[in-house]
Protein backbone atom coordinates (compact mmCIF):
# COMPACT_ATOMS: atom_id res chain seq x y z
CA UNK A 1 0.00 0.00 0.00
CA UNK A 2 1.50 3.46 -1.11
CA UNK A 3 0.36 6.30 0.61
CA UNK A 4 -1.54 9.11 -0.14
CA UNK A 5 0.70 12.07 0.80
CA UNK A 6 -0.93 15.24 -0.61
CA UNK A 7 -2.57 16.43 2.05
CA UNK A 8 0.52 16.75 3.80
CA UNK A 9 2.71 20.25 4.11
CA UNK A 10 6.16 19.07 3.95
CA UNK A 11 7.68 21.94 5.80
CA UNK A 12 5.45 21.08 8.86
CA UNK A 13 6.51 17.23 9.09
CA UNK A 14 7.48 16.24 12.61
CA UNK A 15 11.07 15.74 12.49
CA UNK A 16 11.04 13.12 15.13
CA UNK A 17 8.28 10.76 16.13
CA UNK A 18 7.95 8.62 19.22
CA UNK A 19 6.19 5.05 19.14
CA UNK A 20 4.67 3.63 22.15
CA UNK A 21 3.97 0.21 20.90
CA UNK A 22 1.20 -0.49 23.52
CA UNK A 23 -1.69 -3.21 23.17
CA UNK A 24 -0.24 -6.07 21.79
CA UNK A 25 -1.37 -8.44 24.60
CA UNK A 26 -4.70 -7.30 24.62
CA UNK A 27 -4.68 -7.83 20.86
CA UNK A 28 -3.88 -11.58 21.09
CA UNK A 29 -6.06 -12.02 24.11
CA UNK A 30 -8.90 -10.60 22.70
CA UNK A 31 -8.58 -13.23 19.73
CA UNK A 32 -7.85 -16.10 21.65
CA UNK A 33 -3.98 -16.30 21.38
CA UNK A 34 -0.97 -16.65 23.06
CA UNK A 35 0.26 -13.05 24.31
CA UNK A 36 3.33 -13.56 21.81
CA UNK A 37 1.48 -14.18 18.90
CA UNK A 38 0.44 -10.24 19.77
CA UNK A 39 4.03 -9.43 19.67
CA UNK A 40 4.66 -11.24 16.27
CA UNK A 41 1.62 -9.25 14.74
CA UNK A 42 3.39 -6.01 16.56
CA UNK A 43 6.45 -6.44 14.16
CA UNK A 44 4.60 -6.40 11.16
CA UNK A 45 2.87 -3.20 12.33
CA UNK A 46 5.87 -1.59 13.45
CA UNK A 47 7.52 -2.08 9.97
CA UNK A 48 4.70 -1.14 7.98
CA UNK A 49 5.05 2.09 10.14
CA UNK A 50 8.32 2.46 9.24
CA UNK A 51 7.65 2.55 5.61
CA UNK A 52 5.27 5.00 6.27
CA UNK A 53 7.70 6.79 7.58
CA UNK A 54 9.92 6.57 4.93
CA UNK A 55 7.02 7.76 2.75
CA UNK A 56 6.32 10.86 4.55
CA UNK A 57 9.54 11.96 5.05
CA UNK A 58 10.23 11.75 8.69
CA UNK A 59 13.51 11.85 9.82
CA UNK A 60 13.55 10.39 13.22
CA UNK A 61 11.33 7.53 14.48
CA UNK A 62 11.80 5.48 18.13
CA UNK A 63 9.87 2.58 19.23
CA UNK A 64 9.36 1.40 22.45
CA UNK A 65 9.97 -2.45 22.34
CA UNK A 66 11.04 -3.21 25.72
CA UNK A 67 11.02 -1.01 28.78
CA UNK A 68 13.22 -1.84 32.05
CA UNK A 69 9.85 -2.40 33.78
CA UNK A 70 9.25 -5.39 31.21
CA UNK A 71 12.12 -7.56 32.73
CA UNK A 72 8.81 -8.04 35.66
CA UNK A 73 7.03 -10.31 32.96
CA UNK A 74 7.33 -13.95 33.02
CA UNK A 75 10.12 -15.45 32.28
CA UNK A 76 8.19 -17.35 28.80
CA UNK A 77 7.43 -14.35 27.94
CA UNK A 78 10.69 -12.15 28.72
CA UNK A 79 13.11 -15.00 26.86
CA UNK A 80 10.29 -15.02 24.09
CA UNK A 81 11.21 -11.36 23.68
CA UNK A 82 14.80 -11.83 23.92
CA UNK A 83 14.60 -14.40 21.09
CA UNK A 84 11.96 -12.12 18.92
CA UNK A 85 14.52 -9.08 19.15
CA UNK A 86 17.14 -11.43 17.93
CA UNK A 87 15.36 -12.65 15.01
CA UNK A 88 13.65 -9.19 14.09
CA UNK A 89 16.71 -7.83 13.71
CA UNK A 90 18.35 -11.17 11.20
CA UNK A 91 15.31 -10.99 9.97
CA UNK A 92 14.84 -6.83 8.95
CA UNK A 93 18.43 -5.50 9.19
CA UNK A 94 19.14 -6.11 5.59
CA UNK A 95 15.93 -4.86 4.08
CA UNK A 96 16.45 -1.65 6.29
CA UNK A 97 19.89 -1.24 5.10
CA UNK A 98 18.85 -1.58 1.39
CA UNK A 99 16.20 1.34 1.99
CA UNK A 100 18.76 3.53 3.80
CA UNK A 101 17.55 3.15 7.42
CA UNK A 102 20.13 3.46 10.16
CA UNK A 103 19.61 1.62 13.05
CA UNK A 104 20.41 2.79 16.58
CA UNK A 105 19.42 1.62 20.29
CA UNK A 106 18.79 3.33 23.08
CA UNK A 107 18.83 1.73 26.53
CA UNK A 108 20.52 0.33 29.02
CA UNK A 109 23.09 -2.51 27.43
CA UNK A 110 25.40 -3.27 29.91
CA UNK A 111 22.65 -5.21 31.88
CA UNK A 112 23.56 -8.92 32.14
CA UNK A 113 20.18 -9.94 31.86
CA UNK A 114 20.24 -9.01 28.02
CA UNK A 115 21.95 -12.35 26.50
CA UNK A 116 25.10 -11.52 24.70
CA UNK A 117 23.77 -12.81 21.51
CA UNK A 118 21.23 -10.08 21.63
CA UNK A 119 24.17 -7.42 22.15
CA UNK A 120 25.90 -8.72 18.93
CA UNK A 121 23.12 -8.32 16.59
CA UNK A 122 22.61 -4.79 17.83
CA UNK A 123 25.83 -3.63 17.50
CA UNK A 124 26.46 -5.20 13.76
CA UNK A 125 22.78 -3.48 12.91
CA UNK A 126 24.34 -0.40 13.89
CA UNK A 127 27.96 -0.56 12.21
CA UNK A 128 26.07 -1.74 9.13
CA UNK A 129 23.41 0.79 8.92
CA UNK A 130 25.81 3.77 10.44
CA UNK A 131 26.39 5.32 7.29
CA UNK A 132 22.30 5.77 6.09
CA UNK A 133 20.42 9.03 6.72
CA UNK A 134 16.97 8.15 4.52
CA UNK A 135 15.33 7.50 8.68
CA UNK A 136 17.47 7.10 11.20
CA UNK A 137 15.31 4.56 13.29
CA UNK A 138 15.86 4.17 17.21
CA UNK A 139 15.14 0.57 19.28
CA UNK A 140 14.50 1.74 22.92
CA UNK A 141 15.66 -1.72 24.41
CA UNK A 142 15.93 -2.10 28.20
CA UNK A 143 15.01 1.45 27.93
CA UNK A 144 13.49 3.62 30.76
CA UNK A 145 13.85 7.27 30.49
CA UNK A 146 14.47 7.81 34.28
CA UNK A 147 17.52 5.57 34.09
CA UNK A 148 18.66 7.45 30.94
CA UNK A 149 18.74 10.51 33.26
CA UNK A 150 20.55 8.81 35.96
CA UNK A 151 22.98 7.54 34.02
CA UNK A 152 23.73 10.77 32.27
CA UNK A 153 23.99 12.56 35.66
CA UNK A 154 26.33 9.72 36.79
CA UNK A 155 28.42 9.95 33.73
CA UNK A 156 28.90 13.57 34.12
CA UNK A 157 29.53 13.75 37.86
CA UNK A 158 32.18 11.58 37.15
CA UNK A 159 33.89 13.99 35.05
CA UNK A 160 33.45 16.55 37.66
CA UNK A 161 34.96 14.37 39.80
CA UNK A 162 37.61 13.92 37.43
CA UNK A 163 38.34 17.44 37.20
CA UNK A 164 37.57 17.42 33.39
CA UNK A 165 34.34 19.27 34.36
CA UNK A 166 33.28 22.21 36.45
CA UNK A 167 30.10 22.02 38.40
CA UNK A 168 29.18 25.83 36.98
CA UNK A 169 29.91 24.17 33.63
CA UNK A 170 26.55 21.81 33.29
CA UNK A 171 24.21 22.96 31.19
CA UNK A 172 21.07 21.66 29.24
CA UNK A 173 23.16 20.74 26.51
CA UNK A 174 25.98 18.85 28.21
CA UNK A 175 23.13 16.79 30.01
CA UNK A 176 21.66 15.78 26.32
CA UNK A 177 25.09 15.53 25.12
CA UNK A 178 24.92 12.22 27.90
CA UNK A 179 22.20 11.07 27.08
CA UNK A 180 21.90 6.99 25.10
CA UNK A 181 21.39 8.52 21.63
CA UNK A 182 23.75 12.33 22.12
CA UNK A 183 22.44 13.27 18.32
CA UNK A 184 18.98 12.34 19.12
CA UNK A 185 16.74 15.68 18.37
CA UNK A 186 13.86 16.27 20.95
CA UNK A 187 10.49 14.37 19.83
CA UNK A 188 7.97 16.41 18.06
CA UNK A 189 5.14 13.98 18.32
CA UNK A 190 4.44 10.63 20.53
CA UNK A 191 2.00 8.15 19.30
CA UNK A 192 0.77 5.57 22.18
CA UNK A 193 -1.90 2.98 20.73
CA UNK A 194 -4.32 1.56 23.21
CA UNK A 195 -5.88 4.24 24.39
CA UNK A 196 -3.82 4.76 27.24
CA UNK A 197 -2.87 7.93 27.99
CA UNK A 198 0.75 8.17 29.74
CA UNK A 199 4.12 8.48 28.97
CA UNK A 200 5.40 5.13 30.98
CA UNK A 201 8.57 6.38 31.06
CA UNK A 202 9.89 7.43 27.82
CA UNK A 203 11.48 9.89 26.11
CA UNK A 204 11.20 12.34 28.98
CA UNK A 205 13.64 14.58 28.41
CA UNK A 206 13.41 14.79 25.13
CA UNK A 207 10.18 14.92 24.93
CA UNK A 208 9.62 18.29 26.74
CA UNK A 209 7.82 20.18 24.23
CA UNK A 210 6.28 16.98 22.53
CA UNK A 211 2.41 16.81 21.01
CA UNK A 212 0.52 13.65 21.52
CA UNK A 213 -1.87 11.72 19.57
CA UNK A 214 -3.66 8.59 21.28
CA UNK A 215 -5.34 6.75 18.31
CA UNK A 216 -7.16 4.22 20.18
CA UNK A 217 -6.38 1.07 18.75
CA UNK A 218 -4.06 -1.96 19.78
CA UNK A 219 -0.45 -1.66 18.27
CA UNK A 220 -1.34 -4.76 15.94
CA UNK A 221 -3.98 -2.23 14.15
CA UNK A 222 -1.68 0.36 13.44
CA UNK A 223 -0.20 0.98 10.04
CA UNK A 224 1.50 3.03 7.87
CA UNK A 225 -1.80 5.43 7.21
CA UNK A 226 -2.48 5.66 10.81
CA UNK A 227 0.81 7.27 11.17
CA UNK A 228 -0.13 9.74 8.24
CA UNK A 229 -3.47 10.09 10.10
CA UNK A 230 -1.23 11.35 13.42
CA UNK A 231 0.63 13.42 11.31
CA UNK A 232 -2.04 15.35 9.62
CA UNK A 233 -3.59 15.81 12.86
CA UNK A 234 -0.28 17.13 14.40
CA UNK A 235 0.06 19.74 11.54
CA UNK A 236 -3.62 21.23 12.38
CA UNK A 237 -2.20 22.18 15.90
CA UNK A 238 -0.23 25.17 16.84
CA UNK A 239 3.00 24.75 18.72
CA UNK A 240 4.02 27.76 20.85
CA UNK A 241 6.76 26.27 23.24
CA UNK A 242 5.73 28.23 26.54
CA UNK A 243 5.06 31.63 24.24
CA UNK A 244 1.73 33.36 24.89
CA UNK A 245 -0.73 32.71 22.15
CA UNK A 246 -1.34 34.75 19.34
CA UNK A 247 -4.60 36.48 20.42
CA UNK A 248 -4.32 38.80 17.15
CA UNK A 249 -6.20 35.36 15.84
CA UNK A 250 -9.13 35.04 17.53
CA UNK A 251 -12.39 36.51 16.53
């Protein structure tokens, strides 16, 4: 399916979109399935997302595929992960490559939970896809924002500590500079299926100034037009960053 893009203002496209990938138990449950046959029908609707992306012309896309909170699942279904992560990436990384998708991860990876098989197929996605700059698509794995924050604080108090830093010397942009993903720009829009409403820990620093669109189906449902749907409906709002609003507009 090729999407229908003229509708869209191409100097109003969100430069960086954030996907909460929320629902797929539910979807399998409601259906009668294992909770990981929700997860395998999450993949396709992540990808088809991602050529949607591709299609629009968005620059910067993270998904949420598994939080630091999700190591509390059950151990079928946290090793069922591990394995799915594995094999998504054999599976996608060369497809992505071809279409000029780099491929970066955001988390924490030095946790010895994460098998080291699982390391290794990161790591070669990323040295194979480093050069591409058609999306450059971000896998928050063992991600949680709060750590991402902790661990920048950490890795700058060190250098204070070092004496490579001064205290008076810490600014906003040293503590993004420290962040997983330095180059990552802040997040224009989050999309969380579902029809929850909360950012369970992600992306908040970065996303700050963010707009959010809740589309109110299961992350299986979700496709490459829904994203163009969240897009058109993000380019109908006005974004003002803390300034007063323009009451010259109002009748």
């Amino acid at each position: 399916m090729t999407l229908d893009v003229s509708g869209v203002d191409p100097d109003r496209i969100p430069r960086h979109v954030g996907l909460i990938l929320d629902g797929n138990g539910r979807w399998a449950n409601a259906r009668g399935l294992p909770r990981t046959a929700g997860h395998v029908a999450g993949e396709a609707a992540l990808f088809d997302t991602v050529e949607g992306a591709l299609e629009i012309g968005i620059e910067w896309l993270t998904a949420f595929t598994f939080s630091t909170e999700n190591w509390s699942r059950s151990d079928e279904e946290v090793e069922f992960l591990m394995w799915f992560n594995e094999d998504l990436l054999t599976r996608r990384r060369d497809d992505l490559h071809e279409q000029g998708v780099r491929m970066l991860f955001a988390g924490d990876m030095d946790d010895p939970r994460i098998p080291d098989r699982n390391r290794k197929h990161m790591a070669e996605a990323a040295r194979m896809t480093s050069g591409n700059t058609s999306l450059h698509l971000v896998f928050a794995f063992n991600y949680g924002s709060r750590r991402e924050i902790v661990d920048a604080t950490r890795a700058l108090a060190s250098r204070v500590a070092s004496g490579a830093l001064a205290v008076d010397e810490i600014d906003e942009t040293l503590l993004a500079g420290s962040l997983y993903v330095p180059e990552m720009p802040d997040v224009d829009l989050i999309i969380r299926s579902s029809g929850e409403h909360r950012l369970s820990n992600f992306l908040l620093w970065q996303a700050a100034y963010a707009e959010f669109y809740f589309p109110g189906i299961l992350w299986p449902d979700f496709d490459r037009q829904a994203l163009l749907d969240a897009v058109i409906d993000y380019q109908g709002r006005e974004r003002r960053f803390g300034a007063a609003e323009d009451l010259s507009r109002i009748d």
